[in-house]
C-alpha atoms as a PDB file:
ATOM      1  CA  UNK A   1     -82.103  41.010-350.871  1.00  0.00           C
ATOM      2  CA  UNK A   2     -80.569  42.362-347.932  1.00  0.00           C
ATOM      3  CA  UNK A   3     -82.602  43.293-345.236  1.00  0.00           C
ATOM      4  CA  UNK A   4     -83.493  46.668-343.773  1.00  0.00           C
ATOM      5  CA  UNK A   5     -81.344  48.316-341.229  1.00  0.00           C
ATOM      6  CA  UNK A   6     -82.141  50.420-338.419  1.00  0.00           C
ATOM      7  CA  UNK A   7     -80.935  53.728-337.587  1.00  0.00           C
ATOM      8  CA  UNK A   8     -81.326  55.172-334.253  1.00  0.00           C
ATOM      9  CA  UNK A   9     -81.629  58.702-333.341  1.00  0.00           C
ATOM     10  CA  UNK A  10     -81.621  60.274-329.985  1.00  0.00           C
ATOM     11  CA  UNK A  11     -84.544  62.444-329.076  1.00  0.00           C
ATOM     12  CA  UNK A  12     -84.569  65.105-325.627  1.00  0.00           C
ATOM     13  CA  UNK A  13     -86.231  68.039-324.798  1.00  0.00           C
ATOM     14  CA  UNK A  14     -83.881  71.179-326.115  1.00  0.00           C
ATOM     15  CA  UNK A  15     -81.719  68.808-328.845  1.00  0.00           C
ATOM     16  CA  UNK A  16     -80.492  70.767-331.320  1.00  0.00           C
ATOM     17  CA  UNK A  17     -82.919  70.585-333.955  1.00  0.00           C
ATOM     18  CA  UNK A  18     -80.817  72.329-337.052  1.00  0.00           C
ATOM     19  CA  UNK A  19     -77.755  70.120-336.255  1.00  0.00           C
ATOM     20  CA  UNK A  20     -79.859  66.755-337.943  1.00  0.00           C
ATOM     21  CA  UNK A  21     -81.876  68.382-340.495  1.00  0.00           C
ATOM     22  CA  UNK A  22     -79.880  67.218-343.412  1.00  0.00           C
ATOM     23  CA  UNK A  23     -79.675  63.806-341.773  1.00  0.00           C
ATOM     24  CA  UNK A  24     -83.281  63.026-341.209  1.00  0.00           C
ATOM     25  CA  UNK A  25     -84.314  64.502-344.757  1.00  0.00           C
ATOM     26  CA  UNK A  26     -81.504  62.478-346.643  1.00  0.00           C
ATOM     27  CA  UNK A  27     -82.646  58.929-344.491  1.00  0.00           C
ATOM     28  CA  UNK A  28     -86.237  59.626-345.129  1.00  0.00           C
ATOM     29  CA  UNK A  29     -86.201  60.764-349.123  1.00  0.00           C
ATOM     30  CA  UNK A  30     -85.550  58.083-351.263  1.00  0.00           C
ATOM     31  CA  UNK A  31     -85.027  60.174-354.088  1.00  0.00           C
ATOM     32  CA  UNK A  32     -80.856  60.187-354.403  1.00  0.00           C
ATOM     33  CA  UNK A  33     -80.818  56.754-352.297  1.00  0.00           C
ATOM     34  CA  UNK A  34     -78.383  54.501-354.043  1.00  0.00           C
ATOM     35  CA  UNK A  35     -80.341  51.657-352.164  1.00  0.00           C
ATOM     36  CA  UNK A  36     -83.840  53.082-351.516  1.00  0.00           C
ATOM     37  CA  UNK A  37     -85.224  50.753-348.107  1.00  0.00           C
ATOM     38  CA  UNK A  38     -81.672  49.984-347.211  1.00  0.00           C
ATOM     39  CA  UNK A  39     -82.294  51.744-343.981  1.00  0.00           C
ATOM     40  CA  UNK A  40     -84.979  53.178-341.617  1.00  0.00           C
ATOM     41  CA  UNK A  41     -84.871  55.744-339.201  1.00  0.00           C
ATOM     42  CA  UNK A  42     -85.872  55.129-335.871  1.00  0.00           C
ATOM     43  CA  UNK A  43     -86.343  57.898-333.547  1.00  0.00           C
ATOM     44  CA  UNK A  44     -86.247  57.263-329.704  1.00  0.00           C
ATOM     45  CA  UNK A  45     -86.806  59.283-326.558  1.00  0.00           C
ATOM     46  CA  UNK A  46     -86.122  57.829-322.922  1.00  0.00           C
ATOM     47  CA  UNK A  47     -89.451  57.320-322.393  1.00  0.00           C
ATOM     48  CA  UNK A  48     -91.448  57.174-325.805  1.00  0.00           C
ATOM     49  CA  UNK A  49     -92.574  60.602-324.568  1.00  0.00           C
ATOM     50  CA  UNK A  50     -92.901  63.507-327.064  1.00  0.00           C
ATOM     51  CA  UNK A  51     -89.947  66.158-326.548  1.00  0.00           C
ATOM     52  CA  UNK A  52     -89.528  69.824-327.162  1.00  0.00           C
ATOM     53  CA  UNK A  53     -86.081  71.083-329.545  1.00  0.00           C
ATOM     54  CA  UNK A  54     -84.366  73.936-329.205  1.00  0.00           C
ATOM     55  CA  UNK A  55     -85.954  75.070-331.780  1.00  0.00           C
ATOM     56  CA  UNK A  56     -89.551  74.736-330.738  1.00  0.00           C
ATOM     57  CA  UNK A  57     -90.781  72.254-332.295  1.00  0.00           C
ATOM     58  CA  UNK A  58     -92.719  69.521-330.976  1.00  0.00           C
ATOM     59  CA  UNK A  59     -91.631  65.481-331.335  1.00  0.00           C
ATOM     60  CA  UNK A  60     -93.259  62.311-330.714  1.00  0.00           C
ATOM     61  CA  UNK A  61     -90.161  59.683-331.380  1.00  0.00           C
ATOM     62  CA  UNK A  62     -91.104  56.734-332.635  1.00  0.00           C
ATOM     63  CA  UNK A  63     -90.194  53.918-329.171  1.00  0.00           C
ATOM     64  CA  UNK A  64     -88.428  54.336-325.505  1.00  0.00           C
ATOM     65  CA  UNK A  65     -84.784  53.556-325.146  1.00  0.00           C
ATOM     66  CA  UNK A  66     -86.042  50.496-323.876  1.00  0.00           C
ATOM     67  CA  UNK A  67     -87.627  49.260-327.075  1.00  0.00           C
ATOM     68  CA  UNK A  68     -83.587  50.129-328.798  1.00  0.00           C
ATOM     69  CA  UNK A  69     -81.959  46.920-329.991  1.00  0.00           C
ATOM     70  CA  UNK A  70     -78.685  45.910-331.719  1.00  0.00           C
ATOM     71  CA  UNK A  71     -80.553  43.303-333.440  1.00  0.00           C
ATOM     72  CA  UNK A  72     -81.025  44.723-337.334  1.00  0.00           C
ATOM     73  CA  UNK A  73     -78.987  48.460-336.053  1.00  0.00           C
ATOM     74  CA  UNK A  74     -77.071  49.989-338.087  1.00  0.00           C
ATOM     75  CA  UNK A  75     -76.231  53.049-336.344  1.00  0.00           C
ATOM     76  CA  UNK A  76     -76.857  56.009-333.555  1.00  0.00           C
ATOM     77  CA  UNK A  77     -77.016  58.965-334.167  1.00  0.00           C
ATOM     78  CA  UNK A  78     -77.041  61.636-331.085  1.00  0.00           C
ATOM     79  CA  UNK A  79     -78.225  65.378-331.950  1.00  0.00           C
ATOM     80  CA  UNK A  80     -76.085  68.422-329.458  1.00  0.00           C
ATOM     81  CA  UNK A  81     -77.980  70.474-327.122  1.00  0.00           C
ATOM     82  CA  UNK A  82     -76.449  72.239-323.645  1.00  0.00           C
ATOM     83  CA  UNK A  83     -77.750  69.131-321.534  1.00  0.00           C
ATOM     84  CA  UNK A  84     -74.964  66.865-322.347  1.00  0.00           C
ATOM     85  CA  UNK A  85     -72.421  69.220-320.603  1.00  0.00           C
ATOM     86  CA  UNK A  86     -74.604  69.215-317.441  1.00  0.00           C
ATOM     87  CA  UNK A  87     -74.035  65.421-317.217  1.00  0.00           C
ATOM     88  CA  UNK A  88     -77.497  64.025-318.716  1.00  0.00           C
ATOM     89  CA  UNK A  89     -78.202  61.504-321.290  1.00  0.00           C
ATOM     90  CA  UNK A  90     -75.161  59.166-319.630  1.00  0.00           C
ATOM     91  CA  UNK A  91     -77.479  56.106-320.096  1.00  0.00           C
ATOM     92  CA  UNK A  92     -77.516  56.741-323.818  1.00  0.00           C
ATOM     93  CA  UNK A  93     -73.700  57.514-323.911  1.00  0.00           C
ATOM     94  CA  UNK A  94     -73.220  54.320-322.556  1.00  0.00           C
ATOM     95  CA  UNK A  95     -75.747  52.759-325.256  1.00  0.00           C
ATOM     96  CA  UNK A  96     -73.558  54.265-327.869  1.00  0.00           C
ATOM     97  CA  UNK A  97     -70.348  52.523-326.308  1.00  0.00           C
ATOM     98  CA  UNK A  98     -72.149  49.655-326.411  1.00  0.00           C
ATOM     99  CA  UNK A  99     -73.033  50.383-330.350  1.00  0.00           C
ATOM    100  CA  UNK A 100     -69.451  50.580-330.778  1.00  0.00           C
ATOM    101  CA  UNK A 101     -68.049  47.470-328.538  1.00  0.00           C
ATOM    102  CA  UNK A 102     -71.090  45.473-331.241  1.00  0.00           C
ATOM    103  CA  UNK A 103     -69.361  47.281-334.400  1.00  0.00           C
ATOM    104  CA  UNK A 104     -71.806  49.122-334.865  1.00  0.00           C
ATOM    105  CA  UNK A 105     -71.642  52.958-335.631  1.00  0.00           C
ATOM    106  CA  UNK A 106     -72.028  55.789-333.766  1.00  0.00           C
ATOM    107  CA  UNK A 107     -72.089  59.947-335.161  1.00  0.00           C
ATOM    108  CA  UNK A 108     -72.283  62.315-332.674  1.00  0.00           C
ATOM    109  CA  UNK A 109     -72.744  66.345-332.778  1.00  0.00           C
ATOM    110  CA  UNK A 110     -71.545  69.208-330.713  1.00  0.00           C
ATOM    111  CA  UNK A 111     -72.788  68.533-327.206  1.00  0.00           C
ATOM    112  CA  UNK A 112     -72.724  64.618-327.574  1.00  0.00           C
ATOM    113  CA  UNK A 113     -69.254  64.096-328.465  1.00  0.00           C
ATOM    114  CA  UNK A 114     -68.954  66.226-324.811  1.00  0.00           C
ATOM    115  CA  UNK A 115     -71.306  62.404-323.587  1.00  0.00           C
ATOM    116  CA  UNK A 116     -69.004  60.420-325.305  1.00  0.00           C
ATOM    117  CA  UNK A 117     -66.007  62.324-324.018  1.00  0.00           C
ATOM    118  CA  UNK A 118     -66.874  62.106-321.102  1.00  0.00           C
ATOM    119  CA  UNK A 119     -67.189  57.975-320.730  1.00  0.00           C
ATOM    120  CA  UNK A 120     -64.145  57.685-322.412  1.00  0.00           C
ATOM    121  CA  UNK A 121     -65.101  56.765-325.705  1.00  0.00           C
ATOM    122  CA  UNK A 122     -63.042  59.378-327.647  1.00  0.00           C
ATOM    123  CA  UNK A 123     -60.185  58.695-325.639  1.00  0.00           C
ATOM    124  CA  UNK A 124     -58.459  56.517-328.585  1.00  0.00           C
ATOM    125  CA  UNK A 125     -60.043  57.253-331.746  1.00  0.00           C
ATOM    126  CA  UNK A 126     -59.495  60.482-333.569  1.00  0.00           C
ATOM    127  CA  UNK A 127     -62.261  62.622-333.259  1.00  0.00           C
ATOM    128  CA  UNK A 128     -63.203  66.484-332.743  1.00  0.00           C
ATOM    129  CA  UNK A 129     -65.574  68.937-331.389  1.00  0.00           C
ATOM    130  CA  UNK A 130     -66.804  72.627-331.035  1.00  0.00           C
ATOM    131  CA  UNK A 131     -62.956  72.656-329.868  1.00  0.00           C
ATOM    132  CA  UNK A 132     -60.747  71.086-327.830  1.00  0.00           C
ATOM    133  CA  UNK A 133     -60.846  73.002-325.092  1.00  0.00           C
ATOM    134  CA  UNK A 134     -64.285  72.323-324.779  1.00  0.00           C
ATOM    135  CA  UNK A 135     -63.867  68.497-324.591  1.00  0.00           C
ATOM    136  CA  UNK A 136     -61.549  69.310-322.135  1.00  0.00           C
ATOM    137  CA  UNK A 137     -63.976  70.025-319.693  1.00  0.00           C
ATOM    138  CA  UNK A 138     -65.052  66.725-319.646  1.00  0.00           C
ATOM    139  CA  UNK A 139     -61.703  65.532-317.842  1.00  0.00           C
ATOM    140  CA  UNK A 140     -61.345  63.165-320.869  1.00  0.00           C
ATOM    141  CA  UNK A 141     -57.862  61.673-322.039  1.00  0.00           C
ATOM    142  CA  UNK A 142     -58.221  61.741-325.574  1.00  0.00           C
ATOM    143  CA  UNK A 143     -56.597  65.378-325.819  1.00  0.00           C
ATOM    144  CA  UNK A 144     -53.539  63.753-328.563  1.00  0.00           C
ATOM    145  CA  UNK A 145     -56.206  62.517-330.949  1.00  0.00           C
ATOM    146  CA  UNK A 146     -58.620  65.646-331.623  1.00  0.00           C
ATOM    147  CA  UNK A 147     -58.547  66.857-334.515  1.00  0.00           C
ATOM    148  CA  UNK A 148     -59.297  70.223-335.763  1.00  0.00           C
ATOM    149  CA  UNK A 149     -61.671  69.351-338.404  1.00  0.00           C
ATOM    150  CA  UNK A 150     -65.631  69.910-338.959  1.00  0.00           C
ATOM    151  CA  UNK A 151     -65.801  66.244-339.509  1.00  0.00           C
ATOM    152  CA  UNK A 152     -63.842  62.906-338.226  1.00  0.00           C
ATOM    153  CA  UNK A 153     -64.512  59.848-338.931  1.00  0.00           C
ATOM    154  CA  UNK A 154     -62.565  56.672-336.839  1.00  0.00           C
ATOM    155  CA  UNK A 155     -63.232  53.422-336.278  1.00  0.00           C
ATOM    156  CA  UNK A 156     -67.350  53.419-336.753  1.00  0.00           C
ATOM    157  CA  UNK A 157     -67.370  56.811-334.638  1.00  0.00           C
ATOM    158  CA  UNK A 158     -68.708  59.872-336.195  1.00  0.00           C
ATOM    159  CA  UNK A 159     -67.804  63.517-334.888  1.00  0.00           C
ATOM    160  CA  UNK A 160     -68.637  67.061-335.858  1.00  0.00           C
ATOM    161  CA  UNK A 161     -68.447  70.370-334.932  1.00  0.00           C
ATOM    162  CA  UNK A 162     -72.300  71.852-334.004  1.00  0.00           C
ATOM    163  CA  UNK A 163     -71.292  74.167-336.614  1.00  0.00           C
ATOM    164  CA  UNK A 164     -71.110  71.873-339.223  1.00  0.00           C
ATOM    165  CA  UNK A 165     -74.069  69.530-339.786  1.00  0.00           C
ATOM    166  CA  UNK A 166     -73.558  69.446-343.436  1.00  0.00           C
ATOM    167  CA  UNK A 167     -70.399  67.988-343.075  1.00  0.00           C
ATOM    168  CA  UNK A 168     -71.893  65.505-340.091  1.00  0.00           C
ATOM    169  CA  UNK A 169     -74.506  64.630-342.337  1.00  0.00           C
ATOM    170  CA  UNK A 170     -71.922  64.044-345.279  1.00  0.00           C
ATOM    171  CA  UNK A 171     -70.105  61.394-342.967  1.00  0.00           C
ATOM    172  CA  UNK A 172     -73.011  59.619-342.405  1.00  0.00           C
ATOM    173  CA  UNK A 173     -74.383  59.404-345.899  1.00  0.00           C
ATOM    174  CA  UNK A 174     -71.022  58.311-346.986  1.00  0.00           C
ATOM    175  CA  UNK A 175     -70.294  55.834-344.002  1.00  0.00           C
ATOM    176  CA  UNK A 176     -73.871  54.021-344.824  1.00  0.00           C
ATOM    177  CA  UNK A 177     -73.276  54.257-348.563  1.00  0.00           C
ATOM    178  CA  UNK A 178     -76.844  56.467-348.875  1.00  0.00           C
ATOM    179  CA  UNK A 179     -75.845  58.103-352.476  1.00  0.00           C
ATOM    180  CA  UNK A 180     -73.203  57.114-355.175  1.00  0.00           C
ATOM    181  CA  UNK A 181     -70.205  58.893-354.839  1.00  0.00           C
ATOM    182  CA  UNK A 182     -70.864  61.274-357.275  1.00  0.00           C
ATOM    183  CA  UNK A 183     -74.495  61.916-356.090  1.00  0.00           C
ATOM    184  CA  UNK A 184     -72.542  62.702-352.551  1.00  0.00           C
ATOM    185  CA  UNK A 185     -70.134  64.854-353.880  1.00  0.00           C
ATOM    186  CA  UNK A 186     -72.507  66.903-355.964  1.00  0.00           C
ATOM    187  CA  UNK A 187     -74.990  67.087-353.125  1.00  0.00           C
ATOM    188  CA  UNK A 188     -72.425  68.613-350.388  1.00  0.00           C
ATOM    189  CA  UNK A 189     -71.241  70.766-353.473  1.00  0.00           C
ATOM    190  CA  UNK A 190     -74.637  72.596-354.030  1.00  0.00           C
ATOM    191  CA  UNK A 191     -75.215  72.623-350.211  1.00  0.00           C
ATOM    192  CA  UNK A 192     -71.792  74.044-349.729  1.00  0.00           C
ATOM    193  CA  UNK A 193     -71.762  76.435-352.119  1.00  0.00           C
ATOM    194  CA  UNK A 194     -75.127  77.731-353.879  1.00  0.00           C
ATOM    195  CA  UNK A 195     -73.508  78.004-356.929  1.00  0.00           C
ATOM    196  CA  UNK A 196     -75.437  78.098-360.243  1.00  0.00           C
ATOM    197  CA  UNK A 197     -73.911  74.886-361.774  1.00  0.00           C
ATOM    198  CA  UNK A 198     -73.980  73.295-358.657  1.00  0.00           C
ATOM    199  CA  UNK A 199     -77.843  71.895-358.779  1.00  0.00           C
ATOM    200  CA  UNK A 200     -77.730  70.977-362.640  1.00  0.00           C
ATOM    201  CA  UNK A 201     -74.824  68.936-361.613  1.00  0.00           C
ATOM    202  CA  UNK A 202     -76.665  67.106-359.086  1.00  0.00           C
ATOM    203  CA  UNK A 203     -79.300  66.370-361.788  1.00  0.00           C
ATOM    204  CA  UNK A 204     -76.622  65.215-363.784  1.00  0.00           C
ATOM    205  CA  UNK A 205     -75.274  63.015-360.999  1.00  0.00           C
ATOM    206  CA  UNK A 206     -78.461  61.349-360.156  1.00  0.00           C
ATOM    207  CA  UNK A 207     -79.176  60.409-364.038  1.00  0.00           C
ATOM    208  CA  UNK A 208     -75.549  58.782-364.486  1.00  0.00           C
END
C-alpha cells in the first residue's frame, strides 16, 4: 500500500480565505476520494502561530515552516492575499522553488503567483494570473508564456486567477488524482453550473 502523502498549505494573516475553500474541503472529505488516505493536508504558518484571513476567521495551522519537509510531500499549495505584492512571504516563494527543483508540485492563487513571479519561477513555464499586467509589476520575464486562462497547469506548477478557485481547485484534484475522472467532471459541473441534473449526476458518478 502506498504510503500517505503530504500536502502543504500556506497560512498568513489576511490570506484569502474563499480562494482554498474547495481545496481544503475536497483534501479533507473522503467521500468522492478515489484513494481515501492517499493524502493529508498539512497546514503551516511561519511560526506555528495562529493567523487571521481576510475573511475573519481565526487559524491555528497545524507546524512552523520550519517543521515543512520534502520527505513524504506531495505538494504546496499557497492561498492570494495583498501581502505578496508588498514583497512578503519570499522565504516561502523560495520553498516552493525548491518544491519544484525536488519535482514536487506547486499551485498557486492570485497574489502568490505575483511570489512566484517575482523569483523567477514563472519565467519558463506557462502560467497566468489576475492578468498579465499585474504580473508585470513584479519585473518578471515570463511575459511570452502567460496565458489568459482561469487555470494553467505546467510542469508540476499550478496557477489561477483569484477569481477562479473552482477551477484552481479542479487542477489540483486532477493533478493528485483525488476523484475518478468522471467524479471530477461531474463535480466542477454541478459547482459550475447549479443545474438540476447536475447533482444526480454526481450521484451517478460516484456509484459507477
Amino acid at each position: 500500500m502506498t504510503a500517505t502523502q503530504t500536502v502543504y498549505l500556506f497560512l498568513f494573516d489576511t490570506l484569502s480565505d474563499w480562494e482554498i475553500g474547495y481545496v481544503t474541503t475536497g483534501l479533507n472529505n473522503p467521500m468522492m476520494q478515489k484513494t481515501p488516505g492517499a493524502y493529508r493536508l498539512k497546514t503551516f504558518s511561519i511560526d506555528g502561530r495562529p493567523v487571521r484571513s481576510a475573511g475573519g476567521l481565526n487559524i491555528t495551522p497545524d507546524i512552523s515552516m520550519d517543521e515543512v519537509t520534502l520527505s513524504g510531500a506531495e505538494m504546496l499549495i499557497l492561498p492570494g492575499g495583498a501581502s505578496w505584492e508588498k514583497g512578503a512571504h519570499e522565504d516561502v516563494a523560495e520553498l516552493a522553488k525548491t518544491f519544484h527543483d525536488n519535482n514536487l508540485k506547486v499551485a498557486a492563487i492570485c497574489g502568490a503567483t505575483y511570489g512566484l513571479a517575482r523569483i523567477g519561477l514563472l519565467d519558463s513555464i506557462r502560467h497566468t494570473s489576475n492578468a498579465k499586467a499585474y504580473l508585470e509589476a513584479s519585473n518578471y520575464q515570463g511575459g511570452n508564456h502567460y496565458v489568459g486562462a482561469l487555470a494553467v497547469h505546467d510542469e508540476n506548477v499550478i496557477t489561477a486567477s483569484g477569481t477562479a478557485p473552482l477551477e484552481f481547485a479542479r487542477e489540483i484534484f486532477q493533478t493528485l488524482h483525488l476523484y475518478k475522472d468522471d467524479v471530477l467532471r461531474a463535480w466542477y459541473e454541478l459547482f459550475k453550473t447549479s443545474s438540476p441534473e447536475a447533482f444526480p449526476a454526481l450521484m451517478n458518478a460516484l456509484e459507477a
